[in-house]
C-alpha atoms as a PDB file:
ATOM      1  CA  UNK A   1      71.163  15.080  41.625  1.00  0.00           C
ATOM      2  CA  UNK A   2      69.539  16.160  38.675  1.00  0.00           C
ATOM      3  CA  UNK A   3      67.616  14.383  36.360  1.00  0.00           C
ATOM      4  CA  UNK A   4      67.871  13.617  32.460  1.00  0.00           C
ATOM      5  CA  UNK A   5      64.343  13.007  30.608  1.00  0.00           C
ATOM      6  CA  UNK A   6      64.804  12.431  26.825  1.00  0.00           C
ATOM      7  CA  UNK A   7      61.397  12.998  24.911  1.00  0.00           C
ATOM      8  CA  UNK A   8      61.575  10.995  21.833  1.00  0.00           C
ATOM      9  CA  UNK A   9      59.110  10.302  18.867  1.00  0.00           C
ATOM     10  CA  UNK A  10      58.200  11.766  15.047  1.00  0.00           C
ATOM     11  CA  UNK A  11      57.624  14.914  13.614  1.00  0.00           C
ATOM     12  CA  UNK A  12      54.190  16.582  15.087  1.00  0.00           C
ATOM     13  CA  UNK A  13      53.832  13.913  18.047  1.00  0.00           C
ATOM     14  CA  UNK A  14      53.452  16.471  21.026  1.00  0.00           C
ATOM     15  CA  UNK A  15      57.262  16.396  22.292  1.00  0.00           C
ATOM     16  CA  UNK A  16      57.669  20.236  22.179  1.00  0.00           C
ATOM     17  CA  UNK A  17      54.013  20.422  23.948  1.00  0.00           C
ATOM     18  CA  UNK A  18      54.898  18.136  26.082  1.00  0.00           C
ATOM     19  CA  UNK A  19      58.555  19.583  27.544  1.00  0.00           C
ATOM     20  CA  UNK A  20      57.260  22.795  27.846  1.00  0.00           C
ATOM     21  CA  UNK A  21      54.524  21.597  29.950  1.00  0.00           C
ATOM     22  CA  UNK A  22      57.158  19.922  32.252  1.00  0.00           C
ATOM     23  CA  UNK A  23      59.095  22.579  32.142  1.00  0.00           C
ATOM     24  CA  UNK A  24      56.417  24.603  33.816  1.00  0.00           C
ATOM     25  CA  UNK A  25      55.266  22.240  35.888  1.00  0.00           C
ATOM     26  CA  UNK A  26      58.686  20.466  37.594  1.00  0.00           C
ATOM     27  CA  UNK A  27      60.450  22.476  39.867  1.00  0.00           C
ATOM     28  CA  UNK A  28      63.597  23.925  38.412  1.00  0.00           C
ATOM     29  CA  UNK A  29      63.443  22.082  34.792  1.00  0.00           C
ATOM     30  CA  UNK A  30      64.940  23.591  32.081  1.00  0.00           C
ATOM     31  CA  UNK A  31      63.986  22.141  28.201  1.00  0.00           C
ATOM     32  CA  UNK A  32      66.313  21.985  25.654  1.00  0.00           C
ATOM     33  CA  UNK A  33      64.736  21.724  22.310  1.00  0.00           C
ATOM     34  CA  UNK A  34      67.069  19.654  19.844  1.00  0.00           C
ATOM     35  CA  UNK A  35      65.842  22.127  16.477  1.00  0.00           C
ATOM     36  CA  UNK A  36      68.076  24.539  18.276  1.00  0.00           C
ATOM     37  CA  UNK A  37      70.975  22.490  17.829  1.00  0.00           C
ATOM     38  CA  UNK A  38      70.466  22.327  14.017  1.00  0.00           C
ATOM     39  CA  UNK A  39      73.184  22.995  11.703  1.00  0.00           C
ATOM     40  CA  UNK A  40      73.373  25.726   9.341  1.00  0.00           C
ATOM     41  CA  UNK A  41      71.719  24.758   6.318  1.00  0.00           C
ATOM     42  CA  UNK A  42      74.893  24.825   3.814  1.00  0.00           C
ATOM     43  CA  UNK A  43      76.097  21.886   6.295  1.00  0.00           C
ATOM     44  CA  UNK A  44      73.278  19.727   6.447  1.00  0.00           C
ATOM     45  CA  UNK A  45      72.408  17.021   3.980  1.00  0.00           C
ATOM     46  CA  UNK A  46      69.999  17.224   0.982  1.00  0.00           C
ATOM     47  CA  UNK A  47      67.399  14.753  -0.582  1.00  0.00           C
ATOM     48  CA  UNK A  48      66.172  15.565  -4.039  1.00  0.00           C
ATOM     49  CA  UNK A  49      67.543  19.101  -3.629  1.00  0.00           C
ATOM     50  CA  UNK A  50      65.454  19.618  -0.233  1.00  0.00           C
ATOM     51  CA  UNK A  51      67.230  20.235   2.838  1.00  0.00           C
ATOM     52  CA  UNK A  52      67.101  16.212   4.654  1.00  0.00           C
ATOM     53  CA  UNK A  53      66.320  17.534   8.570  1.00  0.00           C
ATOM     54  CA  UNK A  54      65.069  14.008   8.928  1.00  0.00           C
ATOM     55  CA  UNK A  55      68.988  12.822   9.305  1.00  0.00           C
ATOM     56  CA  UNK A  56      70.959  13.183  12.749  1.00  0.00           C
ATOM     57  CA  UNK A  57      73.939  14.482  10.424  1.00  0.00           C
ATOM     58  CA  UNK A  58      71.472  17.691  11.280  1.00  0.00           C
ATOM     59  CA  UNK A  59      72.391  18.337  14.349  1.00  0.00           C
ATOM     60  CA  UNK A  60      75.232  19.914  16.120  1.00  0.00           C
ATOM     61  CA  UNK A  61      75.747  16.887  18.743  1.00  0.00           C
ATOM     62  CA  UNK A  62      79.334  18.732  20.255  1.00  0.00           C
ATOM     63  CA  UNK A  63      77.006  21.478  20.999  1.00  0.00           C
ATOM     64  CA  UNK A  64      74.005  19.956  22.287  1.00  0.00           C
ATOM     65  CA  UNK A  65      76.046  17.485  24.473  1.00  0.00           C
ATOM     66  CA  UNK A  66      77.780  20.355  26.104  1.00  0.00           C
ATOM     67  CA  UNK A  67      74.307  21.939  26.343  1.00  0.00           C
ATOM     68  CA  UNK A  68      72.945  18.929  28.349  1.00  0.00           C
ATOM     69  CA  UNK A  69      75.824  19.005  30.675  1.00  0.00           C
ATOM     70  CA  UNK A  70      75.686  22.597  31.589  1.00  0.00           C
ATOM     71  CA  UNK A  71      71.927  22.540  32.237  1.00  0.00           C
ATOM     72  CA  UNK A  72      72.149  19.066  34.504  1.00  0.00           C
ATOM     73  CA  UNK A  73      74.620  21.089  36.690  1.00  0.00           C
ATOM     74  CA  UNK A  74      72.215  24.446  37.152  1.00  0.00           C
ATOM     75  CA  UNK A  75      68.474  22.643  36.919  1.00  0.00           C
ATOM     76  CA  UNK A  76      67.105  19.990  39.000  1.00  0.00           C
ATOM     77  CA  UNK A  77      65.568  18.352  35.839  1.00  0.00           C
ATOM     78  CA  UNK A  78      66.361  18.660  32.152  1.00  0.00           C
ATOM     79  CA  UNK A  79      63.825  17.673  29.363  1.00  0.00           C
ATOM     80  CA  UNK A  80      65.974  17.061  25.714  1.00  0.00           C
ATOM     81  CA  UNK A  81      63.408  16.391  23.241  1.00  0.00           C
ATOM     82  CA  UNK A  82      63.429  16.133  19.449  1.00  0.00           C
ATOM     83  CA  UNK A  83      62.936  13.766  16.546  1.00  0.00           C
ATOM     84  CA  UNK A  84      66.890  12.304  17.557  1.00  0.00           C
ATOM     85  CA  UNK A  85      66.920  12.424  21.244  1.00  0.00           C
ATOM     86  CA  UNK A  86      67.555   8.183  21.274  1.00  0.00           C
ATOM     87  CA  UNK A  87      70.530   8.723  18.370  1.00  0.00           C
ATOM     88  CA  UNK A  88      73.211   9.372  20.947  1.00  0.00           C
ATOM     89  CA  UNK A  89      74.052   6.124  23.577  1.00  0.00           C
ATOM     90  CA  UNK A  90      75.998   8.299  26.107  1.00  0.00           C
ATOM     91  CA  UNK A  91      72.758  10.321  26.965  1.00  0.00           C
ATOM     92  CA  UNK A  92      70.350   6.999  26.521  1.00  0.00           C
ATOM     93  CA  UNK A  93      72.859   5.419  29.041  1.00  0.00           C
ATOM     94  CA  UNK A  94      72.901   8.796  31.224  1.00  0.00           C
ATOM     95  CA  UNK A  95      69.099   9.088  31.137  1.00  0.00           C
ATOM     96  CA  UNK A  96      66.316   8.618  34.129  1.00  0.00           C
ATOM     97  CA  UNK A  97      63.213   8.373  32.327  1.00  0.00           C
ATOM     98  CA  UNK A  98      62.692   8.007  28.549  1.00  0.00           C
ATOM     99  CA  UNK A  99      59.518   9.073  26.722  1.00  0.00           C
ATOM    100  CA  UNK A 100      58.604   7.785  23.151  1.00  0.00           C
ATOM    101  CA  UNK A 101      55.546   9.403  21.344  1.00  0.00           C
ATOM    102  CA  UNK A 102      54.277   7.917  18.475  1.00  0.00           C
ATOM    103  CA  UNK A 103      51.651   8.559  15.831  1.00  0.00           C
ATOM    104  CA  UNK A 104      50.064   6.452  13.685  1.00  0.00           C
ATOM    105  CA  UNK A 105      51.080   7.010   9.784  1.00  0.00           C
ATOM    106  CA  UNK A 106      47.749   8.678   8.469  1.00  0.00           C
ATOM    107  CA  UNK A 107      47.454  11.100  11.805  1.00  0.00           C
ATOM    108  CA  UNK A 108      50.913  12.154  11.417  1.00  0.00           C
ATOM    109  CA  UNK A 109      50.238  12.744   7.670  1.00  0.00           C
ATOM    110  CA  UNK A 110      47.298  14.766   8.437  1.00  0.00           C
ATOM    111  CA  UNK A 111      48.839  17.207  11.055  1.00  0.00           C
ATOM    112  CA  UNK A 112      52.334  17.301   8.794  1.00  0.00           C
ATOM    113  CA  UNK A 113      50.014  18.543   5.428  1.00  0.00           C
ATOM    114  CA  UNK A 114      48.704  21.261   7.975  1.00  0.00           C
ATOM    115  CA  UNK A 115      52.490  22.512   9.229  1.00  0.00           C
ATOM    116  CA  UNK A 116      53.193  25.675   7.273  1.00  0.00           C
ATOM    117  CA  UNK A 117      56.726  26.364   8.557  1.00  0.00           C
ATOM    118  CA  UNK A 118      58.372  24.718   6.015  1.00  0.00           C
ATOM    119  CA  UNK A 119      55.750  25.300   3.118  1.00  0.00           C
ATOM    120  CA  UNK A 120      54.058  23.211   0.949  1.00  0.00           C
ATOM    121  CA  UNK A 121      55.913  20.013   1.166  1.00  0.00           C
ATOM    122  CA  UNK A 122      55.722  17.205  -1.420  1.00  0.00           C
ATOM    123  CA  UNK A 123      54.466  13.816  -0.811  1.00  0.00           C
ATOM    124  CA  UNK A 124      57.640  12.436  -1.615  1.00  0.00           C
ATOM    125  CA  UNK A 125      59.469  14.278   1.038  1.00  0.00           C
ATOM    126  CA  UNK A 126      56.101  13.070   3.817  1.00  0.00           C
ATOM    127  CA  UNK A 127      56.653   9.518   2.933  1.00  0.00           C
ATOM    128  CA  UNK A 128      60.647  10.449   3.226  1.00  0.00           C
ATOM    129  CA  UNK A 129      59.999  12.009   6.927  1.00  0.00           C
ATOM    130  CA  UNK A 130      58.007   8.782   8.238  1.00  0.00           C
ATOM    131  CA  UNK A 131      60.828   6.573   7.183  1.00  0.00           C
ATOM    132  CA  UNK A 132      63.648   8.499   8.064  1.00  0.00           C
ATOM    133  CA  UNK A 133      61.723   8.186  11.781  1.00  0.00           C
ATOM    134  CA  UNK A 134      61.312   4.482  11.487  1.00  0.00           C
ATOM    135  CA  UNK A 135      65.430   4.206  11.188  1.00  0.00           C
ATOM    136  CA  UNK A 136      66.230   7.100  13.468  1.00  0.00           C
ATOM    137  CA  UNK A 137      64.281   7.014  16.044  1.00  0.00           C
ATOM    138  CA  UNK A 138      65.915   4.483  18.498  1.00  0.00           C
ATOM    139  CA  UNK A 139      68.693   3.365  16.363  1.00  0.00           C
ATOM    140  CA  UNK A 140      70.550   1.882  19.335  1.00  0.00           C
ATOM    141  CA  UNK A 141      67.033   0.243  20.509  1.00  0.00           C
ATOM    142  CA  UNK A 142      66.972   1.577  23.966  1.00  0.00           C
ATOM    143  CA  UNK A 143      64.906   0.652  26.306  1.00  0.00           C
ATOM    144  CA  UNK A 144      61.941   3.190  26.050  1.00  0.00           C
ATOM    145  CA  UNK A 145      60.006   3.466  29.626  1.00  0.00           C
ATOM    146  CA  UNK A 146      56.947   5.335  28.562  1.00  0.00           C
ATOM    147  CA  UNK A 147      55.110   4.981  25.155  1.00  0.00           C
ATOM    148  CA  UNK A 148      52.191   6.849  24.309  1.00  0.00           C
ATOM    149  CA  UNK A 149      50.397   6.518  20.744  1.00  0.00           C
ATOM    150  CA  UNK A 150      49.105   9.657  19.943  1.00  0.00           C
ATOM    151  CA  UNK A 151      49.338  11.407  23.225  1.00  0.00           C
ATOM    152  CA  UNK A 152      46.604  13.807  24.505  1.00  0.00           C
ATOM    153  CA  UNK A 153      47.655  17.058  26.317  1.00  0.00           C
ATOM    154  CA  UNK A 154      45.342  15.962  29.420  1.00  0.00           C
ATOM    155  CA  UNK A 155      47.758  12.678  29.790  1.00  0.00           C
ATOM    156  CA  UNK A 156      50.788  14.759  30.591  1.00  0.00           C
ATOM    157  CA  UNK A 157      50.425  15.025  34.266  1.00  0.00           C
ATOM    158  CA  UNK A 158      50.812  11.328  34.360  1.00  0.00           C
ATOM    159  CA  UNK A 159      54.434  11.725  32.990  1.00  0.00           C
ATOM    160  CA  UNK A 160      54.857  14.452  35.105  1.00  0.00           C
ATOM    161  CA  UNK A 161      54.266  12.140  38.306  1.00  0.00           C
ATOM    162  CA  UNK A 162      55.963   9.458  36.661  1.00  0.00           C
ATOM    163  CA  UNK A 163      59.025  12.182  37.073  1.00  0.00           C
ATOM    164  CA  UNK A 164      58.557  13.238  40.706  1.00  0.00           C
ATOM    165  CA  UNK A 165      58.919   9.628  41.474  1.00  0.00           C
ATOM    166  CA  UNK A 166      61.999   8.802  40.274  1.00  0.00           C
ATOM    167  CA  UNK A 167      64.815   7.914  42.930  1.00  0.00           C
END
């Protein structure tokens, strides 16, 4: 039976890194990256006439549900990750292993200032991002069975054979 591993936490916090190194690593793993489930823009939110990404009103959860569901039927393990992957309770409550990564305020200041994909962003919007993930991040406060605090790239094996142990 295949198995469901949601990779939670804030902007910058290693969650892409760290799927796609499971997905390499796990034997027929597929990742599903929740920024590909976005909306399109006219359809999302704003905040100060900025484009709010930091709300799950973002995403396209019909989609990504259905997206989930597929993959668990054609991959021994699927790895959903993204800034909301705690928002929905049906996938919390379907879920083997769930993976929070944190950052502490000032290091996920530092690497946000140094993202360029969305341009210069204001201060405002920074300070917006880091409380948007203190409300959305677990809304439905879900038992989280790994935490890491600023993970490190050579601590992802560990969640890896945290994985191949699962019943």
């Amino acid at each position: 039976m295949a198995k469901l591993i949601l990779i939670g936490g804030i902007s910058r916090s290693g969650k892409s890194s760290l799927a796609q190194y499971l997905a390499q690593h796990l034997p027929h793993a597929t990742h599903i990256d929740q920024d590909e489930f976005v909306l399109p823009v006219h359809q999302i939110p704003k905040i100060n006439d900025r484009t709010d990404w930091e709300t799950p009103e973002s995403i396209d959860w019909q989609q990504l549900i259905a997206k989930v569901k597929e993959s668990l039927n054609n991959h021994s393990y699927v790895l959903l990750e993204g800034i909301f992957a705690f928002q929905n309770e049906a996938l919390n409550d379907q879920a083997d292993l769930k993976v929070m990564l944190k950052l502490p305020k000032e290091e996920f200041l530092v690497k946000r200032r140094k993202e360029q994909r969305w341009g210069e962003e204001p201060e405002w919007f920074l300070e917006h991002v880091w409380k948007a993930n203190l409300i959305h991040c677990n809304p439905h406060q879900t038992t989280i069975d790994l935490t890491f605090n600023g993970i490190q790239p050579n601590e992802f094996s560990k969640i890896q054979d945290k994985i191949e142990l699962l019943p």
